[in-house]
Structures are given as C-alpha cells and as structure tokens.
N, C-alpha and C. Protein backbone atom coordinates (compact mmCIF):
# COMPACT_ATOMS: atom_id res chain seq x y z
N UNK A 1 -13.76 -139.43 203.49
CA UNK A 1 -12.84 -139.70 202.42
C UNK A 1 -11.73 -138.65 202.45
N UNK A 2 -9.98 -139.32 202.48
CA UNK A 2 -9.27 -137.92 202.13
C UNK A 2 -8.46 -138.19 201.27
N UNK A 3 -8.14 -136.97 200.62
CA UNK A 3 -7.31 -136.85 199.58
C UNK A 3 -6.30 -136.32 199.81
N UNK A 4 -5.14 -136.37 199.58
CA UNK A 4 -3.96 -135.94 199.82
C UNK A 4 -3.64 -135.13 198.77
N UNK A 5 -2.54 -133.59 198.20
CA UNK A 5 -1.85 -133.05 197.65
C UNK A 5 -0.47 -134.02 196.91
N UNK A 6 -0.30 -134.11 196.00
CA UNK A 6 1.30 -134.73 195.49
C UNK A 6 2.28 -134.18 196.44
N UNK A 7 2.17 -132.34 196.93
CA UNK A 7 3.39 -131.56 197.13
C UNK A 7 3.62 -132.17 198.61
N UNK A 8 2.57 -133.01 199.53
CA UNK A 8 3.26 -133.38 200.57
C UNK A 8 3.98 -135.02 200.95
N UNK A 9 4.34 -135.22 199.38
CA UNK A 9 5.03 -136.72 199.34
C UNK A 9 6.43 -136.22 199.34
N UNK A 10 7.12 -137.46 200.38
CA UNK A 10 8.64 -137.61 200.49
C UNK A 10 9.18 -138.73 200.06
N UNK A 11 10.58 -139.02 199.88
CA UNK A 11 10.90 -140.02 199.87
C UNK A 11 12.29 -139.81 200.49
N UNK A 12 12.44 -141.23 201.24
CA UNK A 12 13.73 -141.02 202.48
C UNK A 12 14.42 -142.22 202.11
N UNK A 13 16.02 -142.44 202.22
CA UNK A 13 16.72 -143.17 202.05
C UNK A 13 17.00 -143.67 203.67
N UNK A 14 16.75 -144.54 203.94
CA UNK A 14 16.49 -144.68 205.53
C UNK A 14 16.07 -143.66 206.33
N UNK A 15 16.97 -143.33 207.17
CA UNK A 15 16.32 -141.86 208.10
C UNK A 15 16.55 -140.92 207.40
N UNK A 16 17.10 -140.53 206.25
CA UNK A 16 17.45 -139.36 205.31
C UNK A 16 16.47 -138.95 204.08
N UNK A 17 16.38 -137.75 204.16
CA UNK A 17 15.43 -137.41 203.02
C UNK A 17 15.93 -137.22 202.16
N UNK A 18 15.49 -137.52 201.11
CA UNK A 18 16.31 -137.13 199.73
C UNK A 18 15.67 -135.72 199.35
N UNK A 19 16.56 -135.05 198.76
CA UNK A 19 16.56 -133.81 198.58
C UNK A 19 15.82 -133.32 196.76
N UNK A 20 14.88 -132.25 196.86
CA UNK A 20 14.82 -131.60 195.90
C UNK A 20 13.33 -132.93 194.99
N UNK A 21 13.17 -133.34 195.79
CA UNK A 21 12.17 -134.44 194.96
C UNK A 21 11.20 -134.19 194.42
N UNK A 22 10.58 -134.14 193.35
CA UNK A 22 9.74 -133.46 192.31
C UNK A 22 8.32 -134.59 192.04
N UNK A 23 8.70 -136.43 192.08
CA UNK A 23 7.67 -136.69 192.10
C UNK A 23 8.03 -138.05 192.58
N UNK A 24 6.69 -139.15 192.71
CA UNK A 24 7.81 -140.66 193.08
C UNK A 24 6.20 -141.61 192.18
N UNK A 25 6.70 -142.50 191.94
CA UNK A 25 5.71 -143.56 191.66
C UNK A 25 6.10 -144.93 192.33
N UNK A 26 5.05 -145.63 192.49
CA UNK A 26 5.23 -146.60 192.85
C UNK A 26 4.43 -148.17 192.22
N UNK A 27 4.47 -149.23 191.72
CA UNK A 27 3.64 -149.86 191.40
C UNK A 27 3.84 -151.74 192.23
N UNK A 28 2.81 -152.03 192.39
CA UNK A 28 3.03 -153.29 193.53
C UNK A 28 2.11 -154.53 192.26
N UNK A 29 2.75 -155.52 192.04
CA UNK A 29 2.13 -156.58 191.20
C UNK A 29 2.26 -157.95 191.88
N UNK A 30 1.16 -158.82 191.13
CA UNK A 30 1.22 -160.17 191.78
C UNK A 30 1.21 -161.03 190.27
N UNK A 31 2.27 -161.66 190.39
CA UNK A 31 1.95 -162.81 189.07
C UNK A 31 1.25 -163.90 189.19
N UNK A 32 0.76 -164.15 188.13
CA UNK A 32 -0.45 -165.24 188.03
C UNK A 32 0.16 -166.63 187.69
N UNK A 33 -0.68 -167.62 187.69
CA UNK A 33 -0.65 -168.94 186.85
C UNK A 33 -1.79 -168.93 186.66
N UNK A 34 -1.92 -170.14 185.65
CA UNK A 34 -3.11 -170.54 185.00
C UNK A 34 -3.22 -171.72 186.00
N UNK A 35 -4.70 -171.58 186.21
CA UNK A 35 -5.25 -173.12 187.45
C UNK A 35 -6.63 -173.43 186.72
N UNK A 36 -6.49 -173.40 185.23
CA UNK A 36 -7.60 -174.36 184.99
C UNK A 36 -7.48 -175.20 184.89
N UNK A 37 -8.49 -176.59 184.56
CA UNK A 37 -8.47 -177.88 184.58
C UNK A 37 -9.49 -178.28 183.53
N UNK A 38 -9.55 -179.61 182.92
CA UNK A 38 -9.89 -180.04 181.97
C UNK A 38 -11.65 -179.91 182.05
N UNK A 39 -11.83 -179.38 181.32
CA UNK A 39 -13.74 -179.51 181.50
C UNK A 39 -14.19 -177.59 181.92
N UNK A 40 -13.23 -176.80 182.46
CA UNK A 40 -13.52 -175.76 182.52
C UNK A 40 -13.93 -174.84 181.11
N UNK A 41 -14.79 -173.86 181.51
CA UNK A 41 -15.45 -173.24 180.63
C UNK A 41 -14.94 -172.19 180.41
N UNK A 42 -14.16 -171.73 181.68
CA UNK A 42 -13.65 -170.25 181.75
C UNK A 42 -11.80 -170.26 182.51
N UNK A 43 -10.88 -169.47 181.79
CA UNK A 43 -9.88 -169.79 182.55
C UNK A 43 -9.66 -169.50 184.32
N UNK A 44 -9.45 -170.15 184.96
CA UNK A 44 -9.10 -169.79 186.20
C UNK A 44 -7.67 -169.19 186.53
N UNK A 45 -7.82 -168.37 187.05
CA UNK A 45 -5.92 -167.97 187.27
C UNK A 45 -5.40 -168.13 188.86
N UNK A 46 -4.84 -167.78 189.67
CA UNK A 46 -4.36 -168.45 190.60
C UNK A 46 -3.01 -166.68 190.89
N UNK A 47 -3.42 -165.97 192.10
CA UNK A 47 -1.75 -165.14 191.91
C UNK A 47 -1.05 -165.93 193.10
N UNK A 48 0.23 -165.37 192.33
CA UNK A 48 1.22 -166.15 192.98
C UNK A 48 2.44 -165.12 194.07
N UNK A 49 3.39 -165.06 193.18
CA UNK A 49 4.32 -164.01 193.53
C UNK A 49 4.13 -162.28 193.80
N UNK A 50 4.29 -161.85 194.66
CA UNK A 50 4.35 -160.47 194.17
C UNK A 50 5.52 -159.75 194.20
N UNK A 51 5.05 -158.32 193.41
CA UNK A 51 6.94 -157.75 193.17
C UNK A 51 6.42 -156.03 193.08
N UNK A 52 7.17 -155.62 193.67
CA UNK A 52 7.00 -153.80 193.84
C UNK A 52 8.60 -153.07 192.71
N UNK A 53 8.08 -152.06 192.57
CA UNK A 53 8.87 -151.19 192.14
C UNK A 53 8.37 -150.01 191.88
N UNK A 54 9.55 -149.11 191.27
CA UNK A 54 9.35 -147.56 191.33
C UNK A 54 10.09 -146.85 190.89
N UNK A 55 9.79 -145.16 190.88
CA UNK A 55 10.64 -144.23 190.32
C UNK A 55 10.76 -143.11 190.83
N UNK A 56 11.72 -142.26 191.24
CA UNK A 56 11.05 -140.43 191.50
C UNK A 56 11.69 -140.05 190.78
N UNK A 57 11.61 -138.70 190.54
CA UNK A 57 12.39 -137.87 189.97
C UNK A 57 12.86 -136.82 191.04
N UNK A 58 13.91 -136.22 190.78
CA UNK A 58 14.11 -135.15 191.69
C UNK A 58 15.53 -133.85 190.72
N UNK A 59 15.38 -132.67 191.45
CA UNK A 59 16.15 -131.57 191.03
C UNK A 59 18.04 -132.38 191.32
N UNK A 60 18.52 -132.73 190.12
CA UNK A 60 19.52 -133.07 191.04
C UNK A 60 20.43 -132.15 192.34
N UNK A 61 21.16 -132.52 193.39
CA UNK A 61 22.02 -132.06 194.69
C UNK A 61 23.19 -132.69 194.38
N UNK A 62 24.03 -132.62 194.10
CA UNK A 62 24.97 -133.03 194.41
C UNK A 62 25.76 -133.01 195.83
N UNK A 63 25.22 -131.80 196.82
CA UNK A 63 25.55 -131.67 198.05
C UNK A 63 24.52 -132.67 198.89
N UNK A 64 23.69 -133.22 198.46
CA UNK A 64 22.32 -134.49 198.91
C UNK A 64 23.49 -135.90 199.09
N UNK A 65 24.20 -135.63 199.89
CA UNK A 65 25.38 -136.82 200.20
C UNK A 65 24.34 -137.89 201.08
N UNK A 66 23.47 -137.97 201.63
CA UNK A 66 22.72 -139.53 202.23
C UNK A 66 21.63 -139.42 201.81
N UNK A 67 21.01 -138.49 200.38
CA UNK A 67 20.03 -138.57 199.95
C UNK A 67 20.63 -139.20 198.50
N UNK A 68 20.35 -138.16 197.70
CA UNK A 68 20.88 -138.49 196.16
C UNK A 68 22.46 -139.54 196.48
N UNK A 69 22.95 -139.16 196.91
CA UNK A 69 24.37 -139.35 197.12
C UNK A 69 24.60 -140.70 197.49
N UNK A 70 24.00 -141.32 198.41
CA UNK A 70 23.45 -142.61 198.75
C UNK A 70 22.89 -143.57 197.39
N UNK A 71 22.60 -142.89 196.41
CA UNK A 71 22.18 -143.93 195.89
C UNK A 71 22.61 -144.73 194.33
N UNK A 72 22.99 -145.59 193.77
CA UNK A 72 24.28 -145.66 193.29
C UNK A 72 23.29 -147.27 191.86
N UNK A 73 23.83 -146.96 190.92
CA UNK A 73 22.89 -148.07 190.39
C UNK A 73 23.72 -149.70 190.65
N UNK A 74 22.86 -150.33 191.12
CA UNK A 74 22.95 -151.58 191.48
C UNK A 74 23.27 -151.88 193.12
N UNK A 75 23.14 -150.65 193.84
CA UNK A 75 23.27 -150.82 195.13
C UNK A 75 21.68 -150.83 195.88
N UNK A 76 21.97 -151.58 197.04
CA UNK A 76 20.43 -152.15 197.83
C UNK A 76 20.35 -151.05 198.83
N UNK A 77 19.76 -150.61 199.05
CA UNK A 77 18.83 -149.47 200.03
C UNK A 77 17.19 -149.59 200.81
N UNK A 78 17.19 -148.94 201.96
CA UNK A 78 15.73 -149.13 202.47
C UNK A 78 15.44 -147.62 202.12
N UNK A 79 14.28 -147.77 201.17
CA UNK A 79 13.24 -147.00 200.56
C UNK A 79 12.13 -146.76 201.06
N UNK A 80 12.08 -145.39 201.71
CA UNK A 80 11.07 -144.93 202.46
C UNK A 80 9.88 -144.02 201.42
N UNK A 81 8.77 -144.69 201.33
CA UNK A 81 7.99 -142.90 200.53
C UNK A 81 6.57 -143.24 201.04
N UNK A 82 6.33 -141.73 201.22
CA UNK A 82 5.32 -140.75 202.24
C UNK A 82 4.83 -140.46 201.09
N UNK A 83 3.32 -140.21 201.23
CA UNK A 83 2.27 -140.44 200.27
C UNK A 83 1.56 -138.94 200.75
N UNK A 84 1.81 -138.65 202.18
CA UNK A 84 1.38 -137.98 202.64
C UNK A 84 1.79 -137.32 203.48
N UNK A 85 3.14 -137.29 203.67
CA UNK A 85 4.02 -136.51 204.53
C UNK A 85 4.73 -137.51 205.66
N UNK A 86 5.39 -136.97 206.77
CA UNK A 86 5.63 -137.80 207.63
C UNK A 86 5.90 -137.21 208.74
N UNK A 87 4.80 -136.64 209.36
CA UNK A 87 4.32 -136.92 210.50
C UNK A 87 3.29 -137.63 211.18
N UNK A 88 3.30 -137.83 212.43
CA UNK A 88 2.90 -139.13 213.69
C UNK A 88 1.16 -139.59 212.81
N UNK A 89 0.96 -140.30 212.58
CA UNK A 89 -0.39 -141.04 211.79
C UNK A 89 -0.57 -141.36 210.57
N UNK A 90 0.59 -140.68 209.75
CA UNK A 90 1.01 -140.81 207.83
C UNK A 90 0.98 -142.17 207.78
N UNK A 91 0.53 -142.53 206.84
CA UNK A 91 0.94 -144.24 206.11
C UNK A 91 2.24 -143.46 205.44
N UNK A 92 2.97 -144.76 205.21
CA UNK A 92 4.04 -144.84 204.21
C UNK A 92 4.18 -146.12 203.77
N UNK A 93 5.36 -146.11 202.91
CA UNK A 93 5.31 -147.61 202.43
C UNK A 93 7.00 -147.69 202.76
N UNK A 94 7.40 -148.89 202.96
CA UNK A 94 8.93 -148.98 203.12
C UNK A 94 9.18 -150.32 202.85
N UNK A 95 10.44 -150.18 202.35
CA UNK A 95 11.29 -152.03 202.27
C UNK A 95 12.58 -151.80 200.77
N UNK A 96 13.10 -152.79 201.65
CA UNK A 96 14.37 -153.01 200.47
C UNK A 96 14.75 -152.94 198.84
N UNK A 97 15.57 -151.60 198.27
CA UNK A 97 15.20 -151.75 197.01
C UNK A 97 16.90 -151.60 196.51
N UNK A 98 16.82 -152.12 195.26
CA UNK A 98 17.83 -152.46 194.31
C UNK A 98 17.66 -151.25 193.82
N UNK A 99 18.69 -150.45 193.43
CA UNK A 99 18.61 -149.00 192.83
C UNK A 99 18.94 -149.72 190.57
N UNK A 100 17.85 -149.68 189.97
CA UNK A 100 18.14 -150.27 188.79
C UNK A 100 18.77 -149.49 187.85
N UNK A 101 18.36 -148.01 187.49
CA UNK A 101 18.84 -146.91 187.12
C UNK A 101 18.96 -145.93 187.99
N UNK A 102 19.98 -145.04 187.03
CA UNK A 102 19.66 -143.77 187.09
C UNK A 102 20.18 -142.53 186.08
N UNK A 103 19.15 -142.00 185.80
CA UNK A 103 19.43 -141.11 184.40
C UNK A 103 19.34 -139.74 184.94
N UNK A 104 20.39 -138.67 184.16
CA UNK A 104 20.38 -136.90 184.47
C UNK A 104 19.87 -136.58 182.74
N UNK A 105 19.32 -135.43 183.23
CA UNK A 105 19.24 -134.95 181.76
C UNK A 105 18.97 -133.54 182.04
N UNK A 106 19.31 -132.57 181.01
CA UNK A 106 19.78 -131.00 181.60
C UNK A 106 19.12 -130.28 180.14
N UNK A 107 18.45 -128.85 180.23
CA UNK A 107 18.28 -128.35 178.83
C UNK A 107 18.49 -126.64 179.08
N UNK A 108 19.00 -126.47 178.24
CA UNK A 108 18.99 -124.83 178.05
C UNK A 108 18.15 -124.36 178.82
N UNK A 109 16.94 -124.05 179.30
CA UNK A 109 16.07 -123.49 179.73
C UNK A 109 15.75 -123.96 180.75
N UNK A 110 16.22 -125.41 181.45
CA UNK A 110 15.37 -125.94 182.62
C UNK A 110 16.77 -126.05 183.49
N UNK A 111 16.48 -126.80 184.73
CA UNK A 111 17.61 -127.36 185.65
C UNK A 111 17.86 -128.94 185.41
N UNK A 112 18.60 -129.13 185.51
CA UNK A 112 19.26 -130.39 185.45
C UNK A 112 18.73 -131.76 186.91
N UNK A 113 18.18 -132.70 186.35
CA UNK A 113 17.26 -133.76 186.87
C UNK A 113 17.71 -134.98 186.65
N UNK A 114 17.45 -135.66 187.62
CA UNK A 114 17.73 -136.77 187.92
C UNK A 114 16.83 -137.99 188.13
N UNK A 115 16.34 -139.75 187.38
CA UNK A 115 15.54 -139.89 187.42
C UNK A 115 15.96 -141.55 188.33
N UNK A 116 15.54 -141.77 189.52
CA UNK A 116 16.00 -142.92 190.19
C UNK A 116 15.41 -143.79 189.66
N UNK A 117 15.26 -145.50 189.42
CA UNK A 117 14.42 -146.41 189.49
C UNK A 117 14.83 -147.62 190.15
N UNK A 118 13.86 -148.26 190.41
CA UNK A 118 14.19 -148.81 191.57
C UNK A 118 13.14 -150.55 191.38
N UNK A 119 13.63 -151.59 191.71
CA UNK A 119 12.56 -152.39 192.37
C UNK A 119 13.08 -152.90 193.50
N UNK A 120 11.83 -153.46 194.44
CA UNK A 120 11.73 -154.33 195.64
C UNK A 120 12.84 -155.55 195.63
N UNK A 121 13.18 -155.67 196.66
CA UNK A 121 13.88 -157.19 196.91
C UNK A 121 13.39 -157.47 198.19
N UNK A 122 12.14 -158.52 198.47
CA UNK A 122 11.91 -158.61 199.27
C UNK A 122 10.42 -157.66 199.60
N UNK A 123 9.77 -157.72 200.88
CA UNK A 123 8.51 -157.31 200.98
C UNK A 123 8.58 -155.90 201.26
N UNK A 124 7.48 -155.14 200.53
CA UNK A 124 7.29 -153.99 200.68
C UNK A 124 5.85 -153.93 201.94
N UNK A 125 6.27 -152.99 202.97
CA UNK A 125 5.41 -152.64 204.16
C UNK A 125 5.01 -151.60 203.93
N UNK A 126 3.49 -151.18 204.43
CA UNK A 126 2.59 -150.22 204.71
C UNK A 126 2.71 -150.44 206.15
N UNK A 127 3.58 -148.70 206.72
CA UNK A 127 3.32 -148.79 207.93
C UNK A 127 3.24 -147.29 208.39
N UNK A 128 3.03 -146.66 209.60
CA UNK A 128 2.49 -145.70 209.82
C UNK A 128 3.55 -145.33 210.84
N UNK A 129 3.61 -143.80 210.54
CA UNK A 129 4.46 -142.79 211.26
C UNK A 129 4.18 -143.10 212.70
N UNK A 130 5.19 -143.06 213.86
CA UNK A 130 4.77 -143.19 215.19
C UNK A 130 4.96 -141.78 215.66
C-alpha cells in the first residue's frame, strides 16, 4: 500500500508548471437516471454521463507568465495534476479544462493568493509519467 505526501503534488498547464501551488482538488462524477419499472420494490438507477472538475490554490506570481499567467477565466487549457510528483512511473490525471473562476484575496498578515477553478470539457485521463 502507498501513500503519498500533499507537498509532492503539481499542477502543469501543458508542459508548464504553475508556480507557487499550495494545494489542488479534484472531483470526477457520473450522473444518474432513474431505470425503474413498474412492479419494482426498490429504485434502480442507471449512471450515465460523467463530468470532472477542480480547484488549486496557489501563492499568486505574477512573473508565472505560462503558469498563472496562462490562465484566464473562461479560457480552455490542458490541465495537468500530479498526485505524486512527476517523475518516470507517477500517475497523473490530464484533459481539457474551462478555467470557471478565479479569485485573489490578500490580508495584513498573509501573502496574497490566488484561487483557480476549473471543470472538464471532455474526458479526463489517468496516465503515467514516461
């Protein structure tokens, strides 16, 4: 069984890493229908569609020109994130995403952050570092 650390997840805007990245989530869903039929006792459901999306956060860069800089709300991008780093045997997950937000927020005492979100257009792949 292995477990991985959070601190060795990336996330890359194609071949580019985005800079300063603090955390990422990801969530993958399948929608249902109802497939019962008359005389059933119990509902049956049936999935249908599925749909991915996500979020990271990161320190904002403004000098992160094909990381942060690259990414723009309502523009489409290939979304790379490493679960576990990325070198030769890492899973990752990758595929096309719609950039939906993006929010900064800054406080007296902290650094100023940036929060991407994102969903899928199209299929999200599990594939492995070569």
């Amino acid at each position: 069984m292995a477990t991985h650390a959070g601190s060795e997840g990336k996330v890359f805007v194609g071949s580019s890493q985005v800079a300063e990245v603090k955390s990422w989530s990801l969530e993958v869903n399948a929608d249902t229908v109802d497939a019962s039929i008359i005389g059933t006792e119990w509902r049956k459901n049936q999935a249908t569609i599925k749909s991915w999306s996500g979020s990271f956060e990161a320190f904002w860069d403004e000098t992160d020109t094909t990381g942060q800089g690259a990414l723009t709300a309502g523009g489409t991008v290939t979304l790379n994130l490493y679960p576990e780093g990325n070198t030769t045997g890492d899973k990752f997950w990758t595929g096309n995403v719609i950039i939906t937000s993006i929010s900064y927020s800054a406080s007296f005492d902290g650094l100023v952050e940036a929060t991407f979100s994102f969903t899928g257009t199209g299929a999200l792949t599990e594939s492995t570092v070569a």
